[in-house]
Structure formats: C-alpha cells, structure tokens
C-alpha atoms as a PDB file:
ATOM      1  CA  UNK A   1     -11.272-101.284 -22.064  1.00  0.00           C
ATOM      2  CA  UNK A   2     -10.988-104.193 -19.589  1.00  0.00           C
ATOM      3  CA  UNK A   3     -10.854-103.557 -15.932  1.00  0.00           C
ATOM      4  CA  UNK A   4      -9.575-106.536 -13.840  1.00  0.00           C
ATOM      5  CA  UNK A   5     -11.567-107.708 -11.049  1.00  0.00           C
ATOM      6  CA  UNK A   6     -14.158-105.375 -10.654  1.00  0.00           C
ATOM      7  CA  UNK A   7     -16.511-107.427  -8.456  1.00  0.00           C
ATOM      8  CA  UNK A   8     -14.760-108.050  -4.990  1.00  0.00           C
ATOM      9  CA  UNK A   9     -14.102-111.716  -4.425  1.00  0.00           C
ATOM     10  CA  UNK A  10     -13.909-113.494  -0.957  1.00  0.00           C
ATOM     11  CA  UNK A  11     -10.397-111.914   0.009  1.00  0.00           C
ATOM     12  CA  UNK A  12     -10.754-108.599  -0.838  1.00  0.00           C
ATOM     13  CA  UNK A  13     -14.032-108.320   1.222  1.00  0.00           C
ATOM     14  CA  UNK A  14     -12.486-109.934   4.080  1.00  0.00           C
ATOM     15  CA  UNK A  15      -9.247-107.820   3.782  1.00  0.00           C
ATOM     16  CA  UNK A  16     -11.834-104.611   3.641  1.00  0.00           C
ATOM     17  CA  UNK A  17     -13.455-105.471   6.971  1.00  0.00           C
ATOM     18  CA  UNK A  18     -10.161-105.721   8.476  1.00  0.00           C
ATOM     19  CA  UNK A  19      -9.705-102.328   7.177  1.00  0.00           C
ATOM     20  CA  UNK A  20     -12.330-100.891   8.648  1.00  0.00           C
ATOM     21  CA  UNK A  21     -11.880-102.344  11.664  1.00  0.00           C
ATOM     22  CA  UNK A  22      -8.694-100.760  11.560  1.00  0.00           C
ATOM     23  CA  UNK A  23      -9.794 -97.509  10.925  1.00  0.00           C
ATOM     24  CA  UNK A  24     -12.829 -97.535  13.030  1.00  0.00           C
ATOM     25  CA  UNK A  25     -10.315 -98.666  15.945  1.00  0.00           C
ATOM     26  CA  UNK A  26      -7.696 -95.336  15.163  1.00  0.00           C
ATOM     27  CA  UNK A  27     -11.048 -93.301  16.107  1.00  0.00           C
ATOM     28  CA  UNK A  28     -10.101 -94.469  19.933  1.00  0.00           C
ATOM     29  CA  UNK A  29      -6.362 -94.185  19.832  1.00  0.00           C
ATOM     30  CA  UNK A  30      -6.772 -90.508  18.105  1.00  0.00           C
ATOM     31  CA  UNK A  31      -9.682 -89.308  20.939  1.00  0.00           C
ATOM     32  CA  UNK A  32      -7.135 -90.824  23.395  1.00  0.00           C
ATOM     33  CA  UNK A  33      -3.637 -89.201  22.112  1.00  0.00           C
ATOM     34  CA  UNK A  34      -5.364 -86.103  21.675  1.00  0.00           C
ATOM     35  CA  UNK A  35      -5.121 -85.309  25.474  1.00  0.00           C
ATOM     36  CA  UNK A  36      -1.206 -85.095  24.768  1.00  0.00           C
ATOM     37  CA  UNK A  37      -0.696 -84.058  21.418  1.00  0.00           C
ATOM     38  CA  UNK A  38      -2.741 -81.820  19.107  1.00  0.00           C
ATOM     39  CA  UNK A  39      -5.313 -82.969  16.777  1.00  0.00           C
ATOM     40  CA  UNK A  40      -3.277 -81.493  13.484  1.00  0.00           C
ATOM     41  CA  UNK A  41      -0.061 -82.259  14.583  1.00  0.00           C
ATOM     42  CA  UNK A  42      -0.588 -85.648  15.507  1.00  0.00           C
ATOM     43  CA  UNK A  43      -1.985 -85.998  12.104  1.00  0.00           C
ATOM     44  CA  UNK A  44       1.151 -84.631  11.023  1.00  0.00           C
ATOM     45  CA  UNK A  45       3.212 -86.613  12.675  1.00  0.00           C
ATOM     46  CA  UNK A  46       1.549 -89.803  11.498  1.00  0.00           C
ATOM     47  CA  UNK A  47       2.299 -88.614   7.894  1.00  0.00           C
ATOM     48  CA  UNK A  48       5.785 -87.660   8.208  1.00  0.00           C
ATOM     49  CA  UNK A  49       6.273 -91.293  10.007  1.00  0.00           C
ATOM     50  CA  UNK A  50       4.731 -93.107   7.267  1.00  0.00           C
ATOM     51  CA  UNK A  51       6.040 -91.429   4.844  1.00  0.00           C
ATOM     52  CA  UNK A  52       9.869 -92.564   6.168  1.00  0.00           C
ATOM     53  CA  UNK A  53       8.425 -96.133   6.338  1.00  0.00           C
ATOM     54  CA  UNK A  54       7.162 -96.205   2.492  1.00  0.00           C
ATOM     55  CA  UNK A  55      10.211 -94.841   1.560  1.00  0.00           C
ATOM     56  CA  UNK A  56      12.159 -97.613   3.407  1.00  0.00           C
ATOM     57  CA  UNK A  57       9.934-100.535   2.115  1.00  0.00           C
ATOM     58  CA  UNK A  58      10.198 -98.784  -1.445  1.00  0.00           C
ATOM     59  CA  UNK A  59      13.818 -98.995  -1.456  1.00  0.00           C
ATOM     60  CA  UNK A  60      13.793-102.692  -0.058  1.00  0.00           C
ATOM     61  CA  UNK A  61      11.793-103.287  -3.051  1.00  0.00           C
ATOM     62  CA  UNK A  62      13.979-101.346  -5.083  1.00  0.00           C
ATOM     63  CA  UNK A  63      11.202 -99.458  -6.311  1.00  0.00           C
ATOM     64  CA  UNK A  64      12.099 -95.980  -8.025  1.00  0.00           C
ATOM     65  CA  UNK A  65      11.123 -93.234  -6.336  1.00  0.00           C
ATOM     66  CA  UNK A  66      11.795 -89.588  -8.255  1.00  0.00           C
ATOM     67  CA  UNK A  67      11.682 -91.246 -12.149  1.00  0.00           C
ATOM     68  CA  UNK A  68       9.480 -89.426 -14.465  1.00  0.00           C
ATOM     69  CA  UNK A  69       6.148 -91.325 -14.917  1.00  0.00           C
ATOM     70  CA  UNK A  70       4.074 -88.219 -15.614  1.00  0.00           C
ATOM     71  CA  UNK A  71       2.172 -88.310 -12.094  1.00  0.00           C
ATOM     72  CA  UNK A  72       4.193 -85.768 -10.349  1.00  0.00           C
ATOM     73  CA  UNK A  73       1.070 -83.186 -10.238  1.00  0.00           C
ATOM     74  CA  UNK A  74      -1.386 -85.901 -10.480  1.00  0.00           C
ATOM     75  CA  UNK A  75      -0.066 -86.973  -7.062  1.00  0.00           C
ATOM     76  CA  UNK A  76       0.373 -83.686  -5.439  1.00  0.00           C
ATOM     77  CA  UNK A  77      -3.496 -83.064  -5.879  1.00  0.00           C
ATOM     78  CA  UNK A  78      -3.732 -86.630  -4.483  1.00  0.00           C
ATOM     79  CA  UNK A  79      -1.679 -85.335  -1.657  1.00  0.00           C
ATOM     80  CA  UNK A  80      -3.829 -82.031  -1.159  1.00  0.00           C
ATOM     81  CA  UNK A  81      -6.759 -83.561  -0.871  1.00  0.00           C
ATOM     82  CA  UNK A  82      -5.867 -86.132   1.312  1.00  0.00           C
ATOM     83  CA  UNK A  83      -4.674 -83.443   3.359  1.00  0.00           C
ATOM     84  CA  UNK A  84      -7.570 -81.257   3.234  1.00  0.00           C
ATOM     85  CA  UNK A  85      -9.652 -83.996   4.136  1.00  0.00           C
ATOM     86  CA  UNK A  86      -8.093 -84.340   7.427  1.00  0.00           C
ATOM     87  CA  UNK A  87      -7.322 -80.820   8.075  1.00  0.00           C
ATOM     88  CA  UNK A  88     -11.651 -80.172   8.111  1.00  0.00           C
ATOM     89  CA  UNK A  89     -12.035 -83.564  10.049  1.00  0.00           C
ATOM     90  CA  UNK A  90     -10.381 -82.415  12.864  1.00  0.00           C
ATOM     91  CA  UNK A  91     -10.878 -78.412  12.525  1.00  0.00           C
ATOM     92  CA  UNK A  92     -14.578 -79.596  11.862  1.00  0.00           C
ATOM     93  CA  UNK A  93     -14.994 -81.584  15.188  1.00  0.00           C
ATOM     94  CA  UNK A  94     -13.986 -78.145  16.659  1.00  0.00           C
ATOM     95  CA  UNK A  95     -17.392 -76.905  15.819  1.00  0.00           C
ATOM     96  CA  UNK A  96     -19.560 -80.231  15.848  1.00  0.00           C
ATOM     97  CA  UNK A  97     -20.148 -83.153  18.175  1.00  0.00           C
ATOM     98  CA  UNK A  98     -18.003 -87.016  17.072  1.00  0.00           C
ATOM     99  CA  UNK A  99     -21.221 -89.021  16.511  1.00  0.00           C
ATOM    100  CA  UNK A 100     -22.769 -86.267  13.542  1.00  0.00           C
ATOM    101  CA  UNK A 101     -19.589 -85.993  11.878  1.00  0.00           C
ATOM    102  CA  UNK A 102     -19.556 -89.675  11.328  1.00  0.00           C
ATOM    103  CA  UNK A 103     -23.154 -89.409   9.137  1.00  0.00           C
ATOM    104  CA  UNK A 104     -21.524 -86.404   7.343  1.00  0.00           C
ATOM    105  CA  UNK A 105     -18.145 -87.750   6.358  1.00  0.00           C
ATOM    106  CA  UNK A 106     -19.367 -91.200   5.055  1.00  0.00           C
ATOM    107  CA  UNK A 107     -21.311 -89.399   2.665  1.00  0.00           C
ATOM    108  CA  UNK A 108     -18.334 -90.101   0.763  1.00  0.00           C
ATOM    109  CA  UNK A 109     -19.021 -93.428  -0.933  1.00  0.00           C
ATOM    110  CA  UNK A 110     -22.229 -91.267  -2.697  1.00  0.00           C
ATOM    111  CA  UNK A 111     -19.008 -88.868  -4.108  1.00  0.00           C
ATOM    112  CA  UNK A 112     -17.578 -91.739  -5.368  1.00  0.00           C
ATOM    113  CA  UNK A 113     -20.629 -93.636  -6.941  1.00  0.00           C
ATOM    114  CA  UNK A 114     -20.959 -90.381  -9.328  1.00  0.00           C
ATOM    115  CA  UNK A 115     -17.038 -89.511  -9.409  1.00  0.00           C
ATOM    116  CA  UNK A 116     -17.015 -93.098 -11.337  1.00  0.00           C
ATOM    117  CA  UNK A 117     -20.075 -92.278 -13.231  1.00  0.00           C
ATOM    118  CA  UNK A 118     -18.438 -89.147 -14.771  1.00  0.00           C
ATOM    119  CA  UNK A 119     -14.651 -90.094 -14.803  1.00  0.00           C
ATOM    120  CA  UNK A 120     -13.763 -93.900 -14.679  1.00  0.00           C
ATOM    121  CA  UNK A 121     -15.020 -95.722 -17.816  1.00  0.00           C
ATOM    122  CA  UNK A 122     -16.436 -99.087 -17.084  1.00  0.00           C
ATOM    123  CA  UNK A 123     -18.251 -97.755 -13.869  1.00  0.00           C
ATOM    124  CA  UNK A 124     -21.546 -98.004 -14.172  1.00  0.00           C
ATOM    125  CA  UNK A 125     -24.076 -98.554 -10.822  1.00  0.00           C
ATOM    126  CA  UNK A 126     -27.582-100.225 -11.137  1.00  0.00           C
ATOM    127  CA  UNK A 127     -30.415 -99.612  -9.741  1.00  0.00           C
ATOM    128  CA  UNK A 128     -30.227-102.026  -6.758  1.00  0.00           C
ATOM    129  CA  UNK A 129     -26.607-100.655  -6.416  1.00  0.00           C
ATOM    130  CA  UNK A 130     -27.617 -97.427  -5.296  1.00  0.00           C
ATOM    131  CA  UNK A 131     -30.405 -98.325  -3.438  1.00  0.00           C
ATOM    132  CA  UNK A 132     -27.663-100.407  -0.827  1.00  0.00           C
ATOM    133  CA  UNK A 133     -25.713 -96.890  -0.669  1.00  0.00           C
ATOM    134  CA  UNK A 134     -29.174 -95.660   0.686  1.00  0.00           C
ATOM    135  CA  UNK A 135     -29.750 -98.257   2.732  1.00  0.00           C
ATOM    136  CA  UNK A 136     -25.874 -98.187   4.109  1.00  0.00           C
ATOM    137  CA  UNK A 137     -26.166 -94.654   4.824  1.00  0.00           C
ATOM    138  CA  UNK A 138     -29.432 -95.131   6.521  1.00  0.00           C
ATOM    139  CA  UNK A 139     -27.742 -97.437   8.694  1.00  0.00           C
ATOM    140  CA  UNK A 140     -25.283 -94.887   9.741  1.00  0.00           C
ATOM    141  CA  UNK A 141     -28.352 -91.961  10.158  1.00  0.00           C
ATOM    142  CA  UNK A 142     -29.713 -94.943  13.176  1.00  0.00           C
ATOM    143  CA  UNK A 143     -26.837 -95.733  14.594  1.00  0.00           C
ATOM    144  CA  UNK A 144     -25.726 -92.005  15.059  1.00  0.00           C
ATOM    145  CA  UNK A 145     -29.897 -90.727  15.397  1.00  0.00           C
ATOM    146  CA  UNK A 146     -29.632 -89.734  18.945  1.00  0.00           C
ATOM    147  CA  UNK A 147     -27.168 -86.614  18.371  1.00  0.00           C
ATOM    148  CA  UNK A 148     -28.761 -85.607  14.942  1.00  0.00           C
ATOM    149  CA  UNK A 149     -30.428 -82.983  17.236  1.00  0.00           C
ATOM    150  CA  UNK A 150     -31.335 -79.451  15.445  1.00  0.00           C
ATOM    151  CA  UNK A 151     -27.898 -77.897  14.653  1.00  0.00           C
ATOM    152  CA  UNK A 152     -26.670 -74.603  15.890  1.00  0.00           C
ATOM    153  CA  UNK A 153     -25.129 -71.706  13.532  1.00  0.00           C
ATOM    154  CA  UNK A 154     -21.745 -73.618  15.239  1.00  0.00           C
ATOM    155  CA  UNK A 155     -22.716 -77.225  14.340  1.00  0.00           C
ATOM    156  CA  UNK A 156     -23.563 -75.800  10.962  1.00  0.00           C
ATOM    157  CA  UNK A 157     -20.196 -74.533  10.461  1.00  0.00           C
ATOM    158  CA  UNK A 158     -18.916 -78.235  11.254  1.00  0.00           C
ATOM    159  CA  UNK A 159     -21.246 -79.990   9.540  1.00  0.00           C
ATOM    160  CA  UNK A 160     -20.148 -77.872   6.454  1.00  0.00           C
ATOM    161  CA  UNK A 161     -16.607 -78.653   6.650  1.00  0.00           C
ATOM    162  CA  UNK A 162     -17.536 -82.736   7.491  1.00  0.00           C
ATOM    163  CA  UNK A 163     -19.431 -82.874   4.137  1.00  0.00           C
ATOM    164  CA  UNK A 164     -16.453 -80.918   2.303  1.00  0.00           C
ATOM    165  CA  UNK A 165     -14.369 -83.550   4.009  1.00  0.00           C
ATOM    166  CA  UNK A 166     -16.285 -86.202   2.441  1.00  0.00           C
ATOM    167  CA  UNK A 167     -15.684 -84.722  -0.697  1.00  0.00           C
ATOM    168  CA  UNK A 168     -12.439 -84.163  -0.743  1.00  0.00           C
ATOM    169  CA  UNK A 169     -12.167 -88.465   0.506  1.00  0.00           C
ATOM    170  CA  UNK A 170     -14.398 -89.779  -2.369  1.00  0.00           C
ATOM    171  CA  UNK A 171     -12.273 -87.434  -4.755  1.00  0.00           C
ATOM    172  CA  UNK A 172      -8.868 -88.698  -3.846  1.00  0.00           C
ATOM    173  CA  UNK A 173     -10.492 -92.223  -4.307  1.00  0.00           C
ATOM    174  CA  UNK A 174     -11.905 -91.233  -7.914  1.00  0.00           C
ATOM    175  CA  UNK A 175      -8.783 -89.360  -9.083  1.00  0.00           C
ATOM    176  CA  UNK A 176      -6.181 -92.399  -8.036  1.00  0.00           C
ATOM    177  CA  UNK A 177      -8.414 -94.652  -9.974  1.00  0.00           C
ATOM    178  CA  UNK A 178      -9.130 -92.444 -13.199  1.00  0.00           C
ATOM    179  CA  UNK A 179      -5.561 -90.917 -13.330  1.00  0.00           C
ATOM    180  CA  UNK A 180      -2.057 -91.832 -14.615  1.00  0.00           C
ATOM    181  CA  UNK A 181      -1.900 -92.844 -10.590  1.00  0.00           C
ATOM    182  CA  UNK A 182      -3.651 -95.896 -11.502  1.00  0.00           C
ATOM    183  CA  UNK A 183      -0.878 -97.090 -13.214  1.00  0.00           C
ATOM    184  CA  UNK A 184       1.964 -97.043 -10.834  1.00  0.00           C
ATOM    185  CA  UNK A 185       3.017 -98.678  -7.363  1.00  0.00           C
ATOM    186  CA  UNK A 186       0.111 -97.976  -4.567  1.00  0.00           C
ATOM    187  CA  UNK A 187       3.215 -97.034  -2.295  1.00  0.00           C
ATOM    188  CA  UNK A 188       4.387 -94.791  -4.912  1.00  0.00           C
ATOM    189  CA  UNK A 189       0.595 -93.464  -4.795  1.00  0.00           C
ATOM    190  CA  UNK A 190       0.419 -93.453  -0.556  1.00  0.00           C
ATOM    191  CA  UNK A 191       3.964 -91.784  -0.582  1.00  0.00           C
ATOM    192  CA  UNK A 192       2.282 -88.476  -2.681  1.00  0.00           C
ATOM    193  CA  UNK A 193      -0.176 -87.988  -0.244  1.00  0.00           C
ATOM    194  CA  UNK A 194       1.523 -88.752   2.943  1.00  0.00           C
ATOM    195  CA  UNK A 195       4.104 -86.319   1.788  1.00  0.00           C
ATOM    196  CA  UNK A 196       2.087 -83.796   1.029  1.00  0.00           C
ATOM    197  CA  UNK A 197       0.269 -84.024   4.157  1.00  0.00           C
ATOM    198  CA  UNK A 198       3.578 -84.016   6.407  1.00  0.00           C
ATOM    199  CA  UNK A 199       3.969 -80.923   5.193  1.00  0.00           C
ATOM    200  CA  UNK A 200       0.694 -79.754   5.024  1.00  0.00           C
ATOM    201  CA  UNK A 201      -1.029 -80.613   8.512  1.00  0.00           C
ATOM    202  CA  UNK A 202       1.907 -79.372  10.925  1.00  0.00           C
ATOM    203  CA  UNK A 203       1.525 -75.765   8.701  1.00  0.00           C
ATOM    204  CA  UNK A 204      -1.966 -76.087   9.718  1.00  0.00           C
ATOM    205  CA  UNK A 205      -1.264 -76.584  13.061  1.00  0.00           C
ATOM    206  CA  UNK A 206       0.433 -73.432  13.851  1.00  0.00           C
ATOM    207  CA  UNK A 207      -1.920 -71.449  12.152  1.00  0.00           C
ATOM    208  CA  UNK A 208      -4.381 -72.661  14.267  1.00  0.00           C
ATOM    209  CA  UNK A 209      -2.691 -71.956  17.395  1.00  0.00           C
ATOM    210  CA  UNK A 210      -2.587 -75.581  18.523  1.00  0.00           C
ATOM    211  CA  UNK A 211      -0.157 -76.161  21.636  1.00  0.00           C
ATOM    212  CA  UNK A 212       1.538 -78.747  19.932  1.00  0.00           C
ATOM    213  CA  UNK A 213       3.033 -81.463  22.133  1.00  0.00           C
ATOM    214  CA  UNK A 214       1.205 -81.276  25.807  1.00  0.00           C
ATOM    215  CA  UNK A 215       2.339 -84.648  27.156  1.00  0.00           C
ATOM    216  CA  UNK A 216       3.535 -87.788  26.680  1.00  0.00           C
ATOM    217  CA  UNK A 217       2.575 -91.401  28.248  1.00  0.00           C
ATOM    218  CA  UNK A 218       3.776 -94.741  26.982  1.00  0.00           C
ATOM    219  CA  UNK A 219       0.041 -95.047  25.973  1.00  0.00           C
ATOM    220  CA  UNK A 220       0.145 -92.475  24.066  1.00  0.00           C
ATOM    221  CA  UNK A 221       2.798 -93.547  22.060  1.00  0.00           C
ATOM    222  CA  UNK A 222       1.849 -96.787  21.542  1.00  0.00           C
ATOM    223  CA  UNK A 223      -1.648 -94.565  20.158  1.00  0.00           C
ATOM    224  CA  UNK A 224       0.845 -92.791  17.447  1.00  0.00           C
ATOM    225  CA  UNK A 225       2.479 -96.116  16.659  1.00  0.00           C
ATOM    226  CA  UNK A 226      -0.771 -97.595  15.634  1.00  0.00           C
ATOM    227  CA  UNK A 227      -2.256 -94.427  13.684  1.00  0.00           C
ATOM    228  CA  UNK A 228       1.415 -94.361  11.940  1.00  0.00           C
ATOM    229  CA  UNK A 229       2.487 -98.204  11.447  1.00  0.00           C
ATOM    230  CA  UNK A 230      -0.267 -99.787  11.038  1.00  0.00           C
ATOM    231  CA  UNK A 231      -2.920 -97.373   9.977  1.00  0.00           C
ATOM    232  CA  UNK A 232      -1.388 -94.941   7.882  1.00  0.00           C
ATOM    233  CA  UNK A 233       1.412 -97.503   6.722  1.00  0.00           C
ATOM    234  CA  UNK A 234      -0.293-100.943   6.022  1.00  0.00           C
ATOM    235  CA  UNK A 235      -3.690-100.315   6.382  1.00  0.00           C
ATOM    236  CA  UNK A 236      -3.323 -97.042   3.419  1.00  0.00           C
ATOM    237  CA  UNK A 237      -1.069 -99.189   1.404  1.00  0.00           C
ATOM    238  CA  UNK A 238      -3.293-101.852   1.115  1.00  0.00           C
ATOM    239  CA  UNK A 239      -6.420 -99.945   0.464  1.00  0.00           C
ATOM    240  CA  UNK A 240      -4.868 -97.925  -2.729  1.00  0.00           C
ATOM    241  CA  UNK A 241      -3.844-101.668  -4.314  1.00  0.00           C
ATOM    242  CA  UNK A 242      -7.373-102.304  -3.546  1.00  0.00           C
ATOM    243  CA  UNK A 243      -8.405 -99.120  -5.378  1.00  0.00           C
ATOM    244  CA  UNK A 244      -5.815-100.183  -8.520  1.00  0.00           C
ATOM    245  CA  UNK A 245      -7.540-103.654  -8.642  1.00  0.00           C
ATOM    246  CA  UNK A 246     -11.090-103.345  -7.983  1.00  0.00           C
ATOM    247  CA  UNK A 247     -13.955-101.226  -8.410  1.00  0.00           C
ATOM    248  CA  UNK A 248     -13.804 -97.779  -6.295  1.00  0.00           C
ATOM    249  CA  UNK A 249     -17.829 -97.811  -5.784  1.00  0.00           C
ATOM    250  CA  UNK A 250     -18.017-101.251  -4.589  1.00  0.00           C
ATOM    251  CA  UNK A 251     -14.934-100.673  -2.448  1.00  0.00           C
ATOM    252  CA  UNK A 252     -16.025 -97.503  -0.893  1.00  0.00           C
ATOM    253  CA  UNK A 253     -19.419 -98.888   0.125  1.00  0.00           C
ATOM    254  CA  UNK A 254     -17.428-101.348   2.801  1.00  0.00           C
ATOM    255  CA  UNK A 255     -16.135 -97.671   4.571  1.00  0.00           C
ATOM    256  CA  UNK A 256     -20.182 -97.596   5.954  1.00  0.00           C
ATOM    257  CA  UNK A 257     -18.631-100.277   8.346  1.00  0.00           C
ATOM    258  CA  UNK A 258     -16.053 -98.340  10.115  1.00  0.00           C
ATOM    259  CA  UNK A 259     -17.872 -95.805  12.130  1.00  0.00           C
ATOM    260  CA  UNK A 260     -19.805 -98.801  13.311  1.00  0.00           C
ATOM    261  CA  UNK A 261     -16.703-100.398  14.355  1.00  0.00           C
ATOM    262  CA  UNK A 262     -15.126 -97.508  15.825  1.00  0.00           C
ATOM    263  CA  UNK A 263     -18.695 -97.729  18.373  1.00  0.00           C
ATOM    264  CA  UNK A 264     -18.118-101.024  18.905  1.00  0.00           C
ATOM    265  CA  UNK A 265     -14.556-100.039  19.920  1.00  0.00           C
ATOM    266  CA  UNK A 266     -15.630 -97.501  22.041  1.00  0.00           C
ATOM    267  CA  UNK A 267     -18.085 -99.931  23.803  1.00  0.00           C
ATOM    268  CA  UNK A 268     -15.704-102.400  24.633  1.00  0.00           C
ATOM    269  CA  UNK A 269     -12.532-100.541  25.619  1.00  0.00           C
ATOM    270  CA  UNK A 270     -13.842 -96.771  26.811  1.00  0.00           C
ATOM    271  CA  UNK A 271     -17.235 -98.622  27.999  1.00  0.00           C
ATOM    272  CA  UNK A 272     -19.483 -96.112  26.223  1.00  0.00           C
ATOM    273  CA  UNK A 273     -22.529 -97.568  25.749  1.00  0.00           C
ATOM    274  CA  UNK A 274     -23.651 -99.720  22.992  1.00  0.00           C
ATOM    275  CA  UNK A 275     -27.300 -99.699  21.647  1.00  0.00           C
ATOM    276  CA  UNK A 276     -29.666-101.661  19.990  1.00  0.00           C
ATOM    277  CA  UNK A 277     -29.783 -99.368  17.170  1.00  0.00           C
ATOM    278  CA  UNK A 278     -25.825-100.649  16.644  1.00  0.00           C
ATOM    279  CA  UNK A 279     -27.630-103.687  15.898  1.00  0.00           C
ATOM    280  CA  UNK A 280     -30.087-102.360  13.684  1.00  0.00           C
ATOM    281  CA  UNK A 281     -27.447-100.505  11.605  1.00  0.00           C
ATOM    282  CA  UNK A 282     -25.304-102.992  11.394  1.00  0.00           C
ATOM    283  CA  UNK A 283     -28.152-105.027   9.706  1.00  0.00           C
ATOM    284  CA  UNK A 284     -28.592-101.986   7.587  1.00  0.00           C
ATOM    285  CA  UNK A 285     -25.421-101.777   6.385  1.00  0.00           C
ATOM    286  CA  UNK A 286     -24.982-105.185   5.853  1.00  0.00           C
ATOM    287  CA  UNK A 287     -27.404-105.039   3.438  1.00  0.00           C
ATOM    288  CA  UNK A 288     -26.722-102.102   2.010  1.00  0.00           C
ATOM    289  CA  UNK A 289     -22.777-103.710   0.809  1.00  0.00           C
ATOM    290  CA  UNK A 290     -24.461-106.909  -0.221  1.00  0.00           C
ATOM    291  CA  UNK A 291     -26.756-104.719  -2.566  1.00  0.00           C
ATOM    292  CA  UNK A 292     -23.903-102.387  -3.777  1.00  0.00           C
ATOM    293  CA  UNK A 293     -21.698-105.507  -3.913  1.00  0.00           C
ATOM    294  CA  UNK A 294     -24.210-108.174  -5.721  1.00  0.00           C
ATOM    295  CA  UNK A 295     -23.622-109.854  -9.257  1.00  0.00           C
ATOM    296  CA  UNK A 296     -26.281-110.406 -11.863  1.00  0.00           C
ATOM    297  CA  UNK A 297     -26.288-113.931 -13.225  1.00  0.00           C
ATOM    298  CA  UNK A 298     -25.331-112.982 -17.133  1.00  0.00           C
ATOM    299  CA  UNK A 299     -23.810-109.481 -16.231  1.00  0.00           C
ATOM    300  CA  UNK A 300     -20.195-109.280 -17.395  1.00  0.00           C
ATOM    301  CA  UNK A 301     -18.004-107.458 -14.975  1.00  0.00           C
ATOM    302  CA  UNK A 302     -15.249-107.041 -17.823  1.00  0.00           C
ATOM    303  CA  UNK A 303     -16.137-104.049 -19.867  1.00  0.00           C
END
C-alpha cells in the first residue's frame, strides 16, 4: 500500500506552525468572549457558523454534499467525537485550573502514535520517534510546572475529563485517516463534525444551565469571528487535508507547539507573564518534532 508524502516537507511544517499559532491564539479570544457568551454555546455557535461557510465554499466548488460515498456513519462518529472533545474541554476547565489542562489534553499526539500503530497500515514509529513525543511532552510538563501542584478530589475530576478529551482528539485524527473518510473532500470531512457539533454543544449547553448570551461588545464579536472564520473554517479545513496527505503521528507531534503559543499570546496581548521555562520548553519541543519528524538516510517513507 503506498501512502503519499508521509514525511512532512518544508510547506507543510511551515503551514503547521501557522496552525498552531492559530489555535494557540483562539485560547485568548475564547478566555476573552467567555465574559459574554457561554463556554458551550460559543462553541456552538462557532460550529453552526462554520458549518454554513463549508457548505457555501462546497457549493462554489460544486462539490456534492448528500451523495452516497459510504461515510455517512463514519462521519457522524467523526462528528461525536469532535464534539465530545470540546464538550470535556470546557466542562473540564470547570473543575481544573487553564495551565494543567494544557499538559493533559496534548497527551493526544501519544493517542495517535498507537491509534496508527493498531489501525493505519504503513505507520510505524522508531525508536528516536517516540523518544521526541517524550521529550515534546516534557516540554509542555516545564512550561506548565508551576500549577502541576497536588490535585484536589475537584482537579481530579478535571483532569479526568482533560485526558478523555485527549482521547477523544487523537481518535478523531486516527479514524479520518484509517476510514473511508480518508478518501473524500477534507471539507466534506470538517462539514461531519462541525455539524454534529452544532447540534451537539448548544444541547449541552442547556443541560448545563449555562446563561447563554450575557453580553455583547464589538470585541467580542470580532473574538467569535476569529474562532468561526478563521479557526474553525480555514484553519480545520486545512489541517484534515493535512491529515489525508501526510502522516497523522508526525502531524500531531507539531500540536506540542500550540499551548506554547497560546502563552506567548497571553504574554504579549493580556501581559501575563512569560518565563524562562517558555524558553526552555520551547527548546524541548523543538526537539522533540525534529526527533518525531527526522528521516533515516536509506529509510523509504513509501510503504
């Protein structure tokens, strides 16, 4: 079985850090909006406003939207998971502090080295390759080290639903890429999951009481447009043709990056302060993605 550019080349690695930055930047604009709407509804809301978007740029493609391809249920557990994922996030941050969440839910590239292990023929880490998903995550342990306090029962109860959160994240990633989802549009692919989440995440927010809609500030709003336009909408649709075209492991190892970024963030536009352990992670993770990342002279990446 061949699989087509497995090892990321110079573009893909530079369009992943702009992902991350991306995402580790939404981390600000979603602490910000959440003083006017609720955590699970704005979620919600950044779905359901995706979701109209990939259906617009689908039909400017002319891209079919409802013809049978045998994916239907495929992408409705695509959907649920993404979903879930995001539903303990933010109901997990409920229990737990921002900074240990981050080391919890980027356990996820570790579900994905052994997802492709089990599931995605082809995928097969080395020695060295696991040893820079150690060192990556070790990065994120240092950078996060001075809120890894002893937990209470409550934190416990957080940390729980961070590491199922993980796994749900490094699941989606595994099943788009060993499924019939692999074969078809990544919009096709975002649309399942945004969909499913639309529906999902607003349900969740009215069984959790959430007040919904509190305020709204031209700040705000331009918060939501990022999370929905850019984030949800370019950012996600780029990442699952990433997931189509390259490895998932060596993909999912760049995601160690974006809770680094969204400190960096923080530092420079809520002034929070910015250690020297930032530094030391960032060398950590750094080399952790070069390891995960690095070719063998006389290794063929085509299976």
């Amino acid at each position: 079985m061949t699989h087509r550019n497995q090892a990321l080349d110079i573009t893909a690695m530079m369009i992943l850090v702009v992902l991350c930055a991306s995402w580790g930047l939404q981390q600000i604009t979603i602490k910000y909006a959440n003083q006017g709407i609720s955590p699970l509804l704005q979620a919600g809301i950044r779905s359901a406003g995706a979701a109209i978007l990939i259906l617009a740029w689908m039909a400017l493609r002319r891209e079919p939207v409802l013809n049978r391809d045998g994916t239907l249920w495929w992408g409705f557990a695509a959907g649920t998971l993404f979903a879930g994922e995001f539903l303990l996030v933010y109901w997990g941050l409920e229990f737990t502090n921002a900074s240990r969440s981050a080391i919890f839910l980027y356990m996820s590239p570790f579900v994905v080295a052994l997802g492709s292990q089990l599931f995605i023929p082809g995928e097969n880490l080395r020695l060295y390759q696991v040893v820079g998903l150690c060192c990556a995550f070790t990065g994120i342990i240092i950078a996060f080290s001075e809120s890894f306090s002893l937990p209470t029962y409550r934190m416990l109860i957080g940390d729980s639903m961070l590491i199922a959160a993980a796994v749900f994240w490094g699941a989606t990633t595994v099943l788009v890429k060993a499924s019939p989802l692999r074969k078809i549009k990544p919009s096709k692919t975002l649309l399942y999951q945004l969909a499913v989440s639309a529906l999902i995440l607003p349900l969740g927010s009215v069984v959790k009481g959430e007040p919904g809609i509190i305020t709204m500030t031209p700040l705000i709003l331009l918060c939501l447009f990022y999370q929905t336009v850019w984030v949800a909408f370019v950012t996600y649709l780029v990442w699952f043709w990433l997931i189509r075209n390259y490895s998932p492991s060596r993909l999912s190892s760049f995601t160690f990056l974006t809770p680094l970024f969204g400190v960096l963030a923080g530092g420079l536009l809520l002034k929070e302060s910015i250690t020297g352990a930032l530094l030391i992670s960032l060398l950590l993770v750094g080399l952790g993605i070069y390891l995960v990342n690095r070719t063998v002279a006389g290794h063929n990446q085509t299976k």
